[in-house]
Protein backbone atom coordinates (compact mmCIF):
# COMPACT_ATOMS: atom_id res chain seq x y z
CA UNK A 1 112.64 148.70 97.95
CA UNK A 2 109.83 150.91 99.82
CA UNK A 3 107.96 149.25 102.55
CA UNK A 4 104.63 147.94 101.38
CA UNK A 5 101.64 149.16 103.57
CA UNK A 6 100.22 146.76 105.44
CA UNK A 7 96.55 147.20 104.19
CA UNK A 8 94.67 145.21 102.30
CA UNK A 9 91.84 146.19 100.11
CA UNK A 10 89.00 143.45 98.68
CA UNK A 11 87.42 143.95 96.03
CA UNK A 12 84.17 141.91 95.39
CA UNK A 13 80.53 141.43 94.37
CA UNK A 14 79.01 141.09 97.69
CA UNK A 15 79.87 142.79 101.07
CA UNK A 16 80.73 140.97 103.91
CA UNK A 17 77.30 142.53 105.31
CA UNK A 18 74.31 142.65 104.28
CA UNK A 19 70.55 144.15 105.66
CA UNK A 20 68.16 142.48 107.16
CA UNK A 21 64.37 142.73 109.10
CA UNK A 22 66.93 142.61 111.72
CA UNK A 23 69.27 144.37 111.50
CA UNK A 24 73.04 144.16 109.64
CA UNK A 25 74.70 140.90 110.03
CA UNK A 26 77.68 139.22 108.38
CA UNK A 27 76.78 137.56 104.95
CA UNK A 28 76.70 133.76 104.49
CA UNK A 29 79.54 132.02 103.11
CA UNK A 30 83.06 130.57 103.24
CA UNK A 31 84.69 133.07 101.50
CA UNK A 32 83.52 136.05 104.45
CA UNK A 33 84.63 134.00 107.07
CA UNK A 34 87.74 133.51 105.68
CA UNK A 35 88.52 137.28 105.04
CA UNK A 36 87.03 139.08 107.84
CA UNK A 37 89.94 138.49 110.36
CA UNK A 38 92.51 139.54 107.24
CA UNK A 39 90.96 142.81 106.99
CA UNK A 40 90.31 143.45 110.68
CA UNK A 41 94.26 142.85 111.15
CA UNK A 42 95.10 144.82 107.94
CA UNK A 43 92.62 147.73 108.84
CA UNK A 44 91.91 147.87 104.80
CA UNK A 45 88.92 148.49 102.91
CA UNK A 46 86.65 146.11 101.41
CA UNK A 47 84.90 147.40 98.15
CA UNK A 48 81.49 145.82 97.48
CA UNK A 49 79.83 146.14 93.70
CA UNK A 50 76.94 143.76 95.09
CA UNK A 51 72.72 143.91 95.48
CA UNK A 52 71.38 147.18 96.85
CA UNK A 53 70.84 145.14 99.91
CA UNK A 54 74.36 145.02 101.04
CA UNK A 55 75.01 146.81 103.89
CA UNK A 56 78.19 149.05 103.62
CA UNK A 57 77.89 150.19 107.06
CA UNK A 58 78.26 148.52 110.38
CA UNK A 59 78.87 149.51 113.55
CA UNK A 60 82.93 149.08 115.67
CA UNK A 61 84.27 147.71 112.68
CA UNK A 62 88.19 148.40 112.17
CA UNK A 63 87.97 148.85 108.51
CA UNK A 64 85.80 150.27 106.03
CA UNK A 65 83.39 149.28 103.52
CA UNK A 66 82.95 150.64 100.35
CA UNK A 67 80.23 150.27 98.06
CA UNK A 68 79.90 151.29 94.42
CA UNK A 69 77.53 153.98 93.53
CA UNK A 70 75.60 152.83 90.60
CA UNK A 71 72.13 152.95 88.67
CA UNK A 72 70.15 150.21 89.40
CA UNK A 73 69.73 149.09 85.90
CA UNK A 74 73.76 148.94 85.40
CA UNK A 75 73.97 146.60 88.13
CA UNK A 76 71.18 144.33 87.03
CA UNK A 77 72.49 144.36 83.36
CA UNK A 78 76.34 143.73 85.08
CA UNK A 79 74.96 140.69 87.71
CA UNK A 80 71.69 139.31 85.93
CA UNK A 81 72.23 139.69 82.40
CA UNK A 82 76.64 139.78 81.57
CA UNK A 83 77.72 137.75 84.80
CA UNK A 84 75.17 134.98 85.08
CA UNK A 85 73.36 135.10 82.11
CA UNK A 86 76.96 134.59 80.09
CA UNK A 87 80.11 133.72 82.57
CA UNK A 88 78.07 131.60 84.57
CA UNK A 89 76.53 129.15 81.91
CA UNK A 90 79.59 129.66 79.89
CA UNK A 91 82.21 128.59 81.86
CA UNK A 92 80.03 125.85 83.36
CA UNK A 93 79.34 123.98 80.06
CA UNK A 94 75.29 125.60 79.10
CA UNK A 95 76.67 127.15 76.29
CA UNK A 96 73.14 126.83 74.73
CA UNK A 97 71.70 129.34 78.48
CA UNK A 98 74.37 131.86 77.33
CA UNK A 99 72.86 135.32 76.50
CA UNK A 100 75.64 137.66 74.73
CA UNK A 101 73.83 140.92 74.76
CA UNK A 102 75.75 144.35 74.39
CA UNK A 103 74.32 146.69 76.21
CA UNK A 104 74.93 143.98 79.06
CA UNK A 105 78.65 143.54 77.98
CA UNK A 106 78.80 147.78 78.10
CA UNK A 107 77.67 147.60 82.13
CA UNK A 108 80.00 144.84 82.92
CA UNK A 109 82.53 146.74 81.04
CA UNK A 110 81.15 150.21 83.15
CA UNK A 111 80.96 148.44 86.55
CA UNK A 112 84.48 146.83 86.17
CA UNK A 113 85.60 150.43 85.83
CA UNK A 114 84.06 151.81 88.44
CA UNK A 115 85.22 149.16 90.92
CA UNK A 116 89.14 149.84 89.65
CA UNK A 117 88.10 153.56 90.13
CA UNK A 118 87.35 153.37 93.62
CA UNK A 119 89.81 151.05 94.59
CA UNK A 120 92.22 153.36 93.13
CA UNK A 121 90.93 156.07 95.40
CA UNK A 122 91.32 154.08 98.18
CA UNK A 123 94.17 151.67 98.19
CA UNK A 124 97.43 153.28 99.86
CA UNK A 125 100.76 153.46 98.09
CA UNK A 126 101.95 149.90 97.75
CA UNK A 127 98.89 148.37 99.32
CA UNK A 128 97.72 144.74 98.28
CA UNK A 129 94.40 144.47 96.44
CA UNK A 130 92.80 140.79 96.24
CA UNK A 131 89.79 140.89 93.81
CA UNK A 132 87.19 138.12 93.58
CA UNK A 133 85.31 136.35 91.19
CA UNK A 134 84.03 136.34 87.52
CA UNK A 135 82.03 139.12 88.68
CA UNK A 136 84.89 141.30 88.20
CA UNK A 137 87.04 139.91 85.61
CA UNK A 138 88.06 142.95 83.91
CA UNK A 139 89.03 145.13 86.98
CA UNK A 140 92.84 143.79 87.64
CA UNK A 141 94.03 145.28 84.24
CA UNK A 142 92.05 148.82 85.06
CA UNK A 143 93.30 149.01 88.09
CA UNK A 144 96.91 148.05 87.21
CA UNK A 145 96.66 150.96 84.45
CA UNK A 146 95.78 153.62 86.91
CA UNK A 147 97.92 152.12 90.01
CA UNK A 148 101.01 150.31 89.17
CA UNK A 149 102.33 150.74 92.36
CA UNK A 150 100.04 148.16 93.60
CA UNK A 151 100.46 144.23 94.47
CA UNK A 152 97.16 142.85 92.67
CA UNK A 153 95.72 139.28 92.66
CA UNK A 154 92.66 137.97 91.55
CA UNK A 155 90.62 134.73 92.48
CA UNK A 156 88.31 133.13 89.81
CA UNK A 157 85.90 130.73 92.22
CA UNK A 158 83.51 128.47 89.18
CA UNK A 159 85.51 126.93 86.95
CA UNK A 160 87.97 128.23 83.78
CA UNK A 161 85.59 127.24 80.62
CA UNK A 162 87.30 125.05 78.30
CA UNK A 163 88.74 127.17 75.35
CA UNK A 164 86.37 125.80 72.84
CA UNK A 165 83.50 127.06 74.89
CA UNK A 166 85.05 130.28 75.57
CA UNK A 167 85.66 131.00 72.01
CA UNK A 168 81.97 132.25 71.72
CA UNK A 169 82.28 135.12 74.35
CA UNK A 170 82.37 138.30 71.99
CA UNK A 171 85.09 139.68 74.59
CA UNK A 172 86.61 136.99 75.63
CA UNK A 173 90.23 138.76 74.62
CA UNK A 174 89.14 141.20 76.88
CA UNK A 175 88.27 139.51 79.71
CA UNK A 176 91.41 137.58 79.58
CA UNK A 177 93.61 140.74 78.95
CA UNK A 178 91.95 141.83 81.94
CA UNK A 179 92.71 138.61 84.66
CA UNK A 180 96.35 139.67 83.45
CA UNK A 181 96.78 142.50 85.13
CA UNK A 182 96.93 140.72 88.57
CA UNK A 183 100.18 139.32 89.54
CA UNK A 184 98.70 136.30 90.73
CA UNK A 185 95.59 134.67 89.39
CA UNK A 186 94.07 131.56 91.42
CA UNK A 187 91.74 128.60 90.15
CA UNK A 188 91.03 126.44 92.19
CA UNK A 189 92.83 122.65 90.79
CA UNK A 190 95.14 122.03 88.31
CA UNK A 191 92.37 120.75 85.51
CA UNK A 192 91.56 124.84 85.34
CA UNK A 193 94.80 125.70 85.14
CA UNK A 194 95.31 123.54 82.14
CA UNK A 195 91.93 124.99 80.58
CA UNK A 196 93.44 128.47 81.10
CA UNK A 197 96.47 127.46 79.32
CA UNK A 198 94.61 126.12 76.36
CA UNK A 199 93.04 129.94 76.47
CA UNK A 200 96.16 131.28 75.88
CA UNK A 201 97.31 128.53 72.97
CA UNK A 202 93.87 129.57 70.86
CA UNK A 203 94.28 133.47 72.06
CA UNK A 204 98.28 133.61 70.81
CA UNK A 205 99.03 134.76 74.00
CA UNK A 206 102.45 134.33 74.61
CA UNK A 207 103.60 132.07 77.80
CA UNK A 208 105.63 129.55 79.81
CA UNK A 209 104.31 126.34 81.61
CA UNK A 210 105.78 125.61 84.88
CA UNK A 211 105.73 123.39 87.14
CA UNK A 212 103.49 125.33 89.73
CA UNK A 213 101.39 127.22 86.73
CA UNK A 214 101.63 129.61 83.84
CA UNK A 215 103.85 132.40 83.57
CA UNK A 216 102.48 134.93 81.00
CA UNK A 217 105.07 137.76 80.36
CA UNK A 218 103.48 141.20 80.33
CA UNK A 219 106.24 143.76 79.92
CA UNK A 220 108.02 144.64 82.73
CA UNK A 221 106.46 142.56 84.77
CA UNK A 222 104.84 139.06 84.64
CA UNK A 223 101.48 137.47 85.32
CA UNK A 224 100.81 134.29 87.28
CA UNK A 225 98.17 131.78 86.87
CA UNK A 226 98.02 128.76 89.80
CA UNK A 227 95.71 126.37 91.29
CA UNK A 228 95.07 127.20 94.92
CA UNK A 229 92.13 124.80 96.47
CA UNK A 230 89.71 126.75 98.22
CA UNK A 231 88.57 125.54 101.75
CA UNK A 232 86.03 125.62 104.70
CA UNK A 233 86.38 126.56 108.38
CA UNK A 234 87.28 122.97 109.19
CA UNK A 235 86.99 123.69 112.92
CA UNK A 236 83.57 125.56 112.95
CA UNK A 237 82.39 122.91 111.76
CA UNK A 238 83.62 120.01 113.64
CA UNK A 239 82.70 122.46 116.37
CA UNK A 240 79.05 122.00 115.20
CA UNK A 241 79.31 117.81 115.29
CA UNK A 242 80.09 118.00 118.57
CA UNK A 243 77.50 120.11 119.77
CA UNK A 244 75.14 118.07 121.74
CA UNK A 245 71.99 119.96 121.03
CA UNK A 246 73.05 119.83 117.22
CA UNK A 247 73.23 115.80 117.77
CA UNK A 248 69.97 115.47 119.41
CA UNK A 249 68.48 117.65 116.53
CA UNK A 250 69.93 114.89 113.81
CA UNK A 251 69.31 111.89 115.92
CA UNK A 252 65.14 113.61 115.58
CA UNK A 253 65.51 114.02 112.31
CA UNK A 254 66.47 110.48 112.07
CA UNK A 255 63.26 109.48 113.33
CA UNK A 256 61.11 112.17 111.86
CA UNK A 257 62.14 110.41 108.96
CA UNK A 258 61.05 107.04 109.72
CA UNK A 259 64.66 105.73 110.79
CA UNK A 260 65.96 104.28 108.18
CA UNK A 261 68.89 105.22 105.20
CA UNK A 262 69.37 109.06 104.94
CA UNK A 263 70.77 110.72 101.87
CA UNK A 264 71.20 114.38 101.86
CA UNK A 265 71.36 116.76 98.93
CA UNK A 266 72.30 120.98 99.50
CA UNK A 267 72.40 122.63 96.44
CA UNK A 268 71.96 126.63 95.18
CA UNK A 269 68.78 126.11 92.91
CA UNK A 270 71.07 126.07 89.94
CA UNK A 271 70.92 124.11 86.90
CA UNK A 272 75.03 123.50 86.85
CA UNK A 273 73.90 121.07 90.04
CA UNK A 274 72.33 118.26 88.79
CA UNK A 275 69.19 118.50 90.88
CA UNK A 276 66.35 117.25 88.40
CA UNK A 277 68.48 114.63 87.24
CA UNK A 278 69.37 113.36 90.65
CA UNK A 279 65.91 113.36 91.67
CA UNK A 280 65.12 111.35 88.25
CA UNK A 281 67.86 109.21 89.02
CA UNK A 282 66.12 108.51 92.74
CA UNK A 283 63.10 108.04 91.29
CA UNK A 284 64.34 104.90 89.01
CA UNK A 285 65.64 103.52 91.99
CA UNK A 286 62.30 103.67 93.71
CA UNK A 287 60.70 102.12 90.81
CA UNK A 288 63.18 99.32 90.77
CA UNK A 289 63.96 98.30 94.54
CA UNK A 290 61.31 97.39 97.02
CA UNK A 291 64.08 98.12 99.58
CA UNK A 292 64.79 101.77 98.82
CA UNK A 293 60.88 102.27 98.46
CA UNK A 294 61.05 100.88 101.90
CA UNK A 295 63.87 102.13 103.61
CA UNK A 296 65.55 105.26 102.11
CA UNK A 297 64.42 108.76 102.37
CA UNK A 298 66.05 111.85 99.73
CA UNK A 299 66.71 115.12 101.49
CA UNK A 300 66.83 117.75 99.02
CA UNK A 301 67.93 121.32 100.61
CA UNK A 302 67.34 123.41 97.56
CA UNK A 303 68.52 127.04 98.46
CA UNK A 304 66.16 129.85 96.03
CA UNK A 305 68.87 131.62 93.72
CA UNK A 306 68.86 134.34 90.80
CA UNK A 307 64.88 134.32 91.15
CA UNK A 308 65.02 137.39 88.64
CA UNK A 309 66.27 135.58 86.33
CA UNK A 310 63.72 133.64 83.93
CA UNK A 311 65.96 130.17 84.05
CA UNK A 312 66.40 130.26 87.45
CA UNK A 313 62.56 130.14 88.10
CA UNK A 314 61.83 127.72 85.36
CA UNK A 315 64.49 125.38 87.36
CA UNK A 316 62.11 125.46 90.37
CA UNK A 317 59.31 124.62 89.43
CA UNK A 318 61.07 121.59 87.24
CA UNK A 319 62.42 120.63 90.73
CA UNK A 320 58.85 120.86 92.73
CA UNK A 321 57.17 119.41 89.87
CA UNK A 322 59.70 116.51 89.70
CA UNK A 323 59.23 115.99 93.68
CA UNK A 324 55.56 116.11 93.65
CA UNK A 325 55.73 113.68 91.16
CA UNK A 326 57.61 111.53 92.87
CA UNK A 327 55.65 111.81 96.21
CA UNK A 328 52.67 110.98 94.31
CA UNK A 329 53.98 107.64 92.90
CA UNK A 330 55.41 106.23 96.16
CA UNK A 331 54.21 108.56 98.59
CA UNK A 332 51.78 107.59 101.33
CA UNK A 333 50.42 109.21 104.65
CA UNK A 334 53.04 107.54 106.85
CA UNK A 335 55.92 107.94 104.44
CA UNK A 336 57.65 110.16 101.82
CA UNK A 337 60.58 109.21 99.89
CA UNK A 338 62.16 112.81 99.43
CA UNK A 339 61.72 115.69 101.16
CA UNK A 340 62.24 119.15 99.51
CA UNK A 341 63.78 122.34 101.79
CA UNK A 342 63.50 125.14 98.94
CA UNK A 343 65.08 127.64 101.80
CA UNK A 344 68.47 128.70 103.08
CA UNK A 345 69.58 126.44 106.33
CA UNK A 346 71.58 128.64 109.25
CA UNK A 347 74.85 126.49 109.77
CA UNK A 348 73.31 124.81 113.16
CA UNK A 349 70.56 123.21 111.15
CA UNK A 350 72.86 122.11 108.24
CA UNK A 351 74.95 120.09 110.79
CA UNK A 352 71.96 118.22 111.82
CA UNK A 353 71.64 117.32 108.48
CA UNK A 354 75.11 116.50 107.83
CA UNK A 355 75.07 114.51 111.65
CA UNK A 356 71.95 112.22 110.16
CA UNK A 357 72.61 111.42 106.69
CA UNK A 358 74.00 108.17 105.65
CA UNK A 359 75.50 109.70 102.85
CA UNK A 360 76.02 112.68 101.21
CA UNK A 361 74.57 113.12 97.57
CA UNK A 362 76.93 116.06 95.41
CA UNK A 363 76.44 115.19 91.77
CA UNK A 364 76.44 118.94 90.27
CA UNK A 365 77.10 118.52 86.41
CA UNK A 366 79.46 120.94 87.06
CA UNK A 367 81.22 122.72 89.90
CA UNK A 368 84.22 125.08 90.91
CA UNK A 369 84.41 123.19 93.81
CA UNK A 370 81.98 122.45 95.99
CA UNK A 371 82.09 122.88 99.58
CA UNK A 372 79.00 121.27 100.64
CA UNK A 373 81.27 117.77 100.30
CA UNK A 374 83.92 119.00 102.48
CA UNK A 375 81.32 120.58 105.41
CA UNK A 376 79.65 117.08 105.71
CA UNK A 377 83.33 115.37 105.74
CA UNK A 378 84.34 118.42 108.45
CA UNK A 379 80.90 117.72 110.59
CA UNK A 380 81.02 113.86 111.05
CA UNK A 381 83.16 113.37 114.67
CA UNK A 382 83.50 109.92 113.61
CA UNK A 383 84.85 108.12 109.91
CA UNK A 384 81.68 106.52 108.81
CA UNK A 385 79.02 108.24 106.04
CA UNK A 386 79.82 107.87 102.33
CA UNK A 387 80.43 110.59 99.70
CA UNK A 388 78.72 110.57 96.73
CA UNK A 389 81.03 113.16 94.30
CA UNK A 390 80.35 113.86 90.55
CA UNK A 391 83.71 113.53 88.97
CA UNK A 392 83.44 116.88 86.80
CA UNK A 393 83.36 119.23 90.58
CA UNK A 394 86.51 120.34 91.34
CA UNK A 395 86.23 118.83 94.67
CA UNK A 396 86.78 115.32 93.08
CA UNK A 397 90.22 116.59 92.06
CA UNK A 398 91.18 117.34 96.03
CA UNK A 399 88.99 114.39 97.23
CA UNK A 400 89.92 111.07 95.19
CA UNK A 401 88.63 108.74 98.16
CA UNK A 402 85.11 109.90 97.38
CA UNK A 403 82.83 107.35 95.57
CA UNK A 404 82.96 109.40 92.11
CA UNK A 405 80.43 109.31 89.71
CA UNK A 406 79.60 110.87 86.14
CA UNK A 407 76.69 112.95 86.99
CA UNK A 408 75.93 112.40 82.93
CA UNK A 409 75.82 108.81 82.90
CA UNK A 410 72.18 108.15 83.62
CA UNK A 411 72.35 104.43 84.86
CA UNK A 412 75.82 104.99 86.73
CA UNK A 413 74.32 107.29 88.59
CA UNK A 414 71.18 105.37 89.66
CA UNK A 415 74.15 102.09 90.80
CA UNK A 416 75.97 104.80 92.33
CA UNK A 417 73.28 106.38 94.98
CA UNK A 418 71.81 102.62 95.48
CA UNK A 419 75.23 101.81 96.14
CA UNK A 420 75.80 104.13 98.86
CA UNK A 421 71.96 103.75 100.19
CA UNK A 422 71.87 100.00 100.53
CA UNK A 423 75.56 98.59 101.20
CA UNK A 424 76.41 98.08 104.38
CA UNK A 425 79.36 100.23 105.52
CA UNK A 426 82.14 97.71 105.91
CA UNK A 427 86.02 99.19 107.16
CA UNK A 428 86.68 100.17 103.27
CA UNK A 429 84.11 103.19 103.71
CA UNK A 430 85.94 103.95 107.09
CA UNK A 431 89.08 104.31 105.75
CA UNK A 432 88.15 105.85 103.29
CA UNK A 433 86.49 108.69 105.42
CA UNK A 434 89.22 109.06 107.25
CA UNK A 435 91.50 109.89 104.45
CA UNK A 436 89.34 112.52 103.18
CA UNK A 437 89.03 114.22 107.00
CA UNK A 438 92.51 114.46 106.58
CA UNK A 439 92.59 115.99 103.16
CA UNK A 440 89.75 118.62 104.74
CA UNK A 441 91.49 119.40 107.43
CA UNK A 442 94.67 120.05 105.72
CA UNK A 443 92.51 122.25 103.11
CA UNK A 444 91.48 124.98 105.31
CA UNK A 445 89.75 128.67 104.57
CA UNK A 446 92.48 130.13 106.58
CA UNK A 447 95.35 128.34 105.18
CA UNK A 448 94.16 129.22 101.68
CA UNK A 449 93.51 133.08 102.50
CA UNK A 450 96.63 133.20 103.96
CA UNK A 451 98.73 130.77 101.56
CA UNK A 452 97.46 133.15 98.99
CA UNK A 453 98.65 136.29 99.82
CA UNK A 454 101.99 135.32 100.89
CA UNK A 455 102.79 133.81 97.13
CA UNK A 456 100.86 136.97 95.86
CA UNK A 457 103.83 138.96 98.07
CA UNK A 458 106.18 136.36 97.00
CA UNK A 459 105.52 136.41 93.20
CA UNK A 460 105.89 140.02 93.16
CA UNK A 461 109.14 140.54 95.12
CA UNK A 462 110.40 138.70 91.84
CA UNK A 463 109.96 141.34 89.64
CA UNK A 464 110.13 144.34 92.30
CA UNK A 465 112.74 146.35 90.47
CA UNK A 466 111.23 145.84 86.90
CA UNK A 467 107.64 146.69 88.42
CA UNK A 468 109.56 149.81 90.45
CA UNK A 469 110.79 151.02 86.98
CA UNK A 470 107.40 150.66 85.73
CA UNK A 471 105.33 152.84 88.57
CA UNK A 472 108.66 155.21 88.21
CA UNK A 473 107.90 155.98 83.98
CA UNK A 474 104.11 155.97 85.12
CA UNK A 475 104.56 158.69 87.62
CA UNK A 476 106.90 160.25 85.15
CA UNK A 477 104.10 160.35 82.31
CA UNK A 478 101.50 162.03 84.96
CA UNK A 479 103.66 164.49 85.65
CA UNK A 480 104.73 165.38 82.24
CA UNK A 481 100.80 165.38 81.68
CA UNK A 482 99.94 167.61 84.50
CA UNK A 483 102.23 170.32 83.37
């Protein structure tokens, strides 16, 4: 079998850089940190579709960045209207938020082809292409029709939508047909797995359960579908709750905020997180308990998100009318009951938060995973803080010491965060904080980058001579043409 190349090409919304007033730095997030060092060992290229802000430039870096070249009205129909105005609500339950518009569907449809385009272009013979996100659902099967010489996997990162939801996507055949072109295709738990199967039951698409996924045949070759839990960098951030300065910032928070019971909230401004109905929930609870009006204080990072989009705005102001609200029924001059940050927090500051709070609050409606549960679990030095976890993120499936709770359930979720206010931490909550450091630590970016790509190798060394046979007719056929 020929030697594959050891580069790696990404393929993905954003770039891992983006401008700013000064100067290009590394974009936020998990999922940069976690492939950075892969493609500065691989020497690859990493092809951004993302904002016209992304930077696609930088300075000493040992691979390249590529970015698409396209009219700014494609990409806002492609990321605005197709991506979050239909996969986004869609496969997060707001079927009724779903806008299916075609000209929309046409430039996701045109930016999916240009991203296979240039990563044909670019990828060496053999190379490994990992491409990310609903985003870019469609580019696996392009790019396995123009190179099928190449290893390809694909990462979904919200969650699979339940078939019955999915049925009302115009092209949802096609965006399925088009996940099956990778060899491997990751979700992150089991549950989405499942809902991926069911897909395939109401789509007639032929294929086998196994233990470890779905197999879906697709003619000389096959198509995986697994659950692979996604991660944080577990050590940067129990780096960061060691940090003395980072401690002395949460032990002033702690008193900026009157000393008593912290809860902490950090959310995207999204309506698939619960925020307005967590607020609500706090609210009852402030109605209902001279203690909690006394004694417990809300911290509510709300990060600005999709501002372009019309829903996304509506949600804020919902949020800052529902705090203002709030401040002005219990609020006094000496105390507030919840504090609103509608900005994004650098990972120092987040700490701090994470360092004071009593207890974390995560109740999105619905999540793909949810990594603001595992950074607080990752921060605390010690076993003590509580998790609050809404049952339907797919962190609850890889955290099952968490105090779950059905975001839905109006009055459970008012017990729930008095619960974890009020009751005093007895050993129970320590063990149970314990087990889930472990679980964190054993879920880590790297491992899962790494993990991966070595079944994405491994899963396609099991079909290597059909797949050979295949690139060998394809070659054939372009040759034939060409003369």
């Amino acid at each position: 079998m020929k030697t594959r190349s050891p580069r790696l090409v990404i393929v993905s919304a954003r770039a891992p850089f983006v401008r700013t007033p000064n100067g290009i730095v590394r974009a936020p997030g998990g999922l940069i940190s976690a492939l950075l060092p892969l493609m500065r060992r691989s020497r690859g290229t990493w092809i951004a579709a993302g904002a016209d802000r992304d930077a696609c430039e930088a300075s000493e870096l040992p691979f390249r960045v590529r970015a698409l070249s396209l009219p700014s009205e494609t990409r806002a129909a492609w990321y605005a209207g197709a991506s979050n105005g239909a996969l986004w609500p869609l496969s997060h339950g707001f079927v009724e938020v779903c806008r299916f518009r075609a000209e929309q569907a046409r430039a996701y449809f045109e930016v999916c082809r240009a991203a296979a385009e240039v990563a044909a272009e670019h990828a060496p013979p053999g190379a490994v292409v990992w491409i990310h996100d609903y985003q870019l659902a469609l580019v696996p099967a392009l790019l396995r029709a123009r190179r099928p010489d190449l290893t390809i996997g694909f990462f979904w990162h919200i969650p699979w939508p339940v078939a019955e939801n999915l049925r009302v996507l115009p092209w949802a055949s096609e965006l399925v047909e088009g996940l099956l072109g990778a060899d491997l295709v990751g979700l992150h738990v089991p549950r989405y797995v499942r809902a991926f199967r069911d897909t395939l039951d109401e789509l007639g698409v032929a294929h086998v359960n196994e233990e470890e996924g779905i197999v879906v045949p697709r003619g000389a070759r096959h198509a995986r579908i697994e659950a692979w839990p996604i991660g944080i960098d577990v050590e940067g951030w129990a780096s960061l709750g060691r940090d003395e300065t980072v401690a002395a910032e949460a032990a002033h928070i702690t008193s900026e905020l009157g000393g008593g019971r912290v809860l902490l909230s950090v959310d995207r401004m999204d309506y698939a997180k619960g925020i307005v109905e967590r607020l609500e929930a706090f609210e009852r609870l402030l109605e209902q308990s001279s203690e909690v009006r006394e004694r417990v204080t809300l911290v509510q990072i709300g990060v600005p998100s999709r501002e372009t989009v019309a829903a996304y705005r509506d949600l804020r102001q919902r949020i800052e009318a529902t705090v203002g609200r709030i401040q002005g029924r219990f609020g006094g001059p000496r105390r507030k009951p919840v504090h609103l940050f509608a900005r994004t927090l650098d990972a120092h500051e987040l700490a701090a938060y994470y360092l004071a709070a009593d207890a974390a609050i995560v109740t999105p409606k619905r999540d793909g995973m949810n990594l603001v549960a595992f950074e607080y679990i990752a921060t605390r030095p010690r076993p003590n803080g509580r998790l609050l976890l809404s049952m339907t993120a797919g962190a609850a499936d890889v955290l099952p010491e968490a105090h779950l709770v059905n975001p839905y359930d109006e009055e459970g979720l008012g017990s729930a965060i008095g619960h974890v206010a009020l009751a005093p931490e007895t050993a129970s909550d320590s063990t149970r904080m314990a087990a889930l450091k472990a679980r964190v630590s054993r879920l880590s970016v790297e491992t899962w980058a790494s993990g991966f790509l070595a079944r994405l190798e491994q899963v396609t060394q099991e079909h290597a001579p059909a797949q050979a046979q295949e690139t060998r007719l394809a070659a054939s056929v372009r040759v034939t043409r060409a003369r």
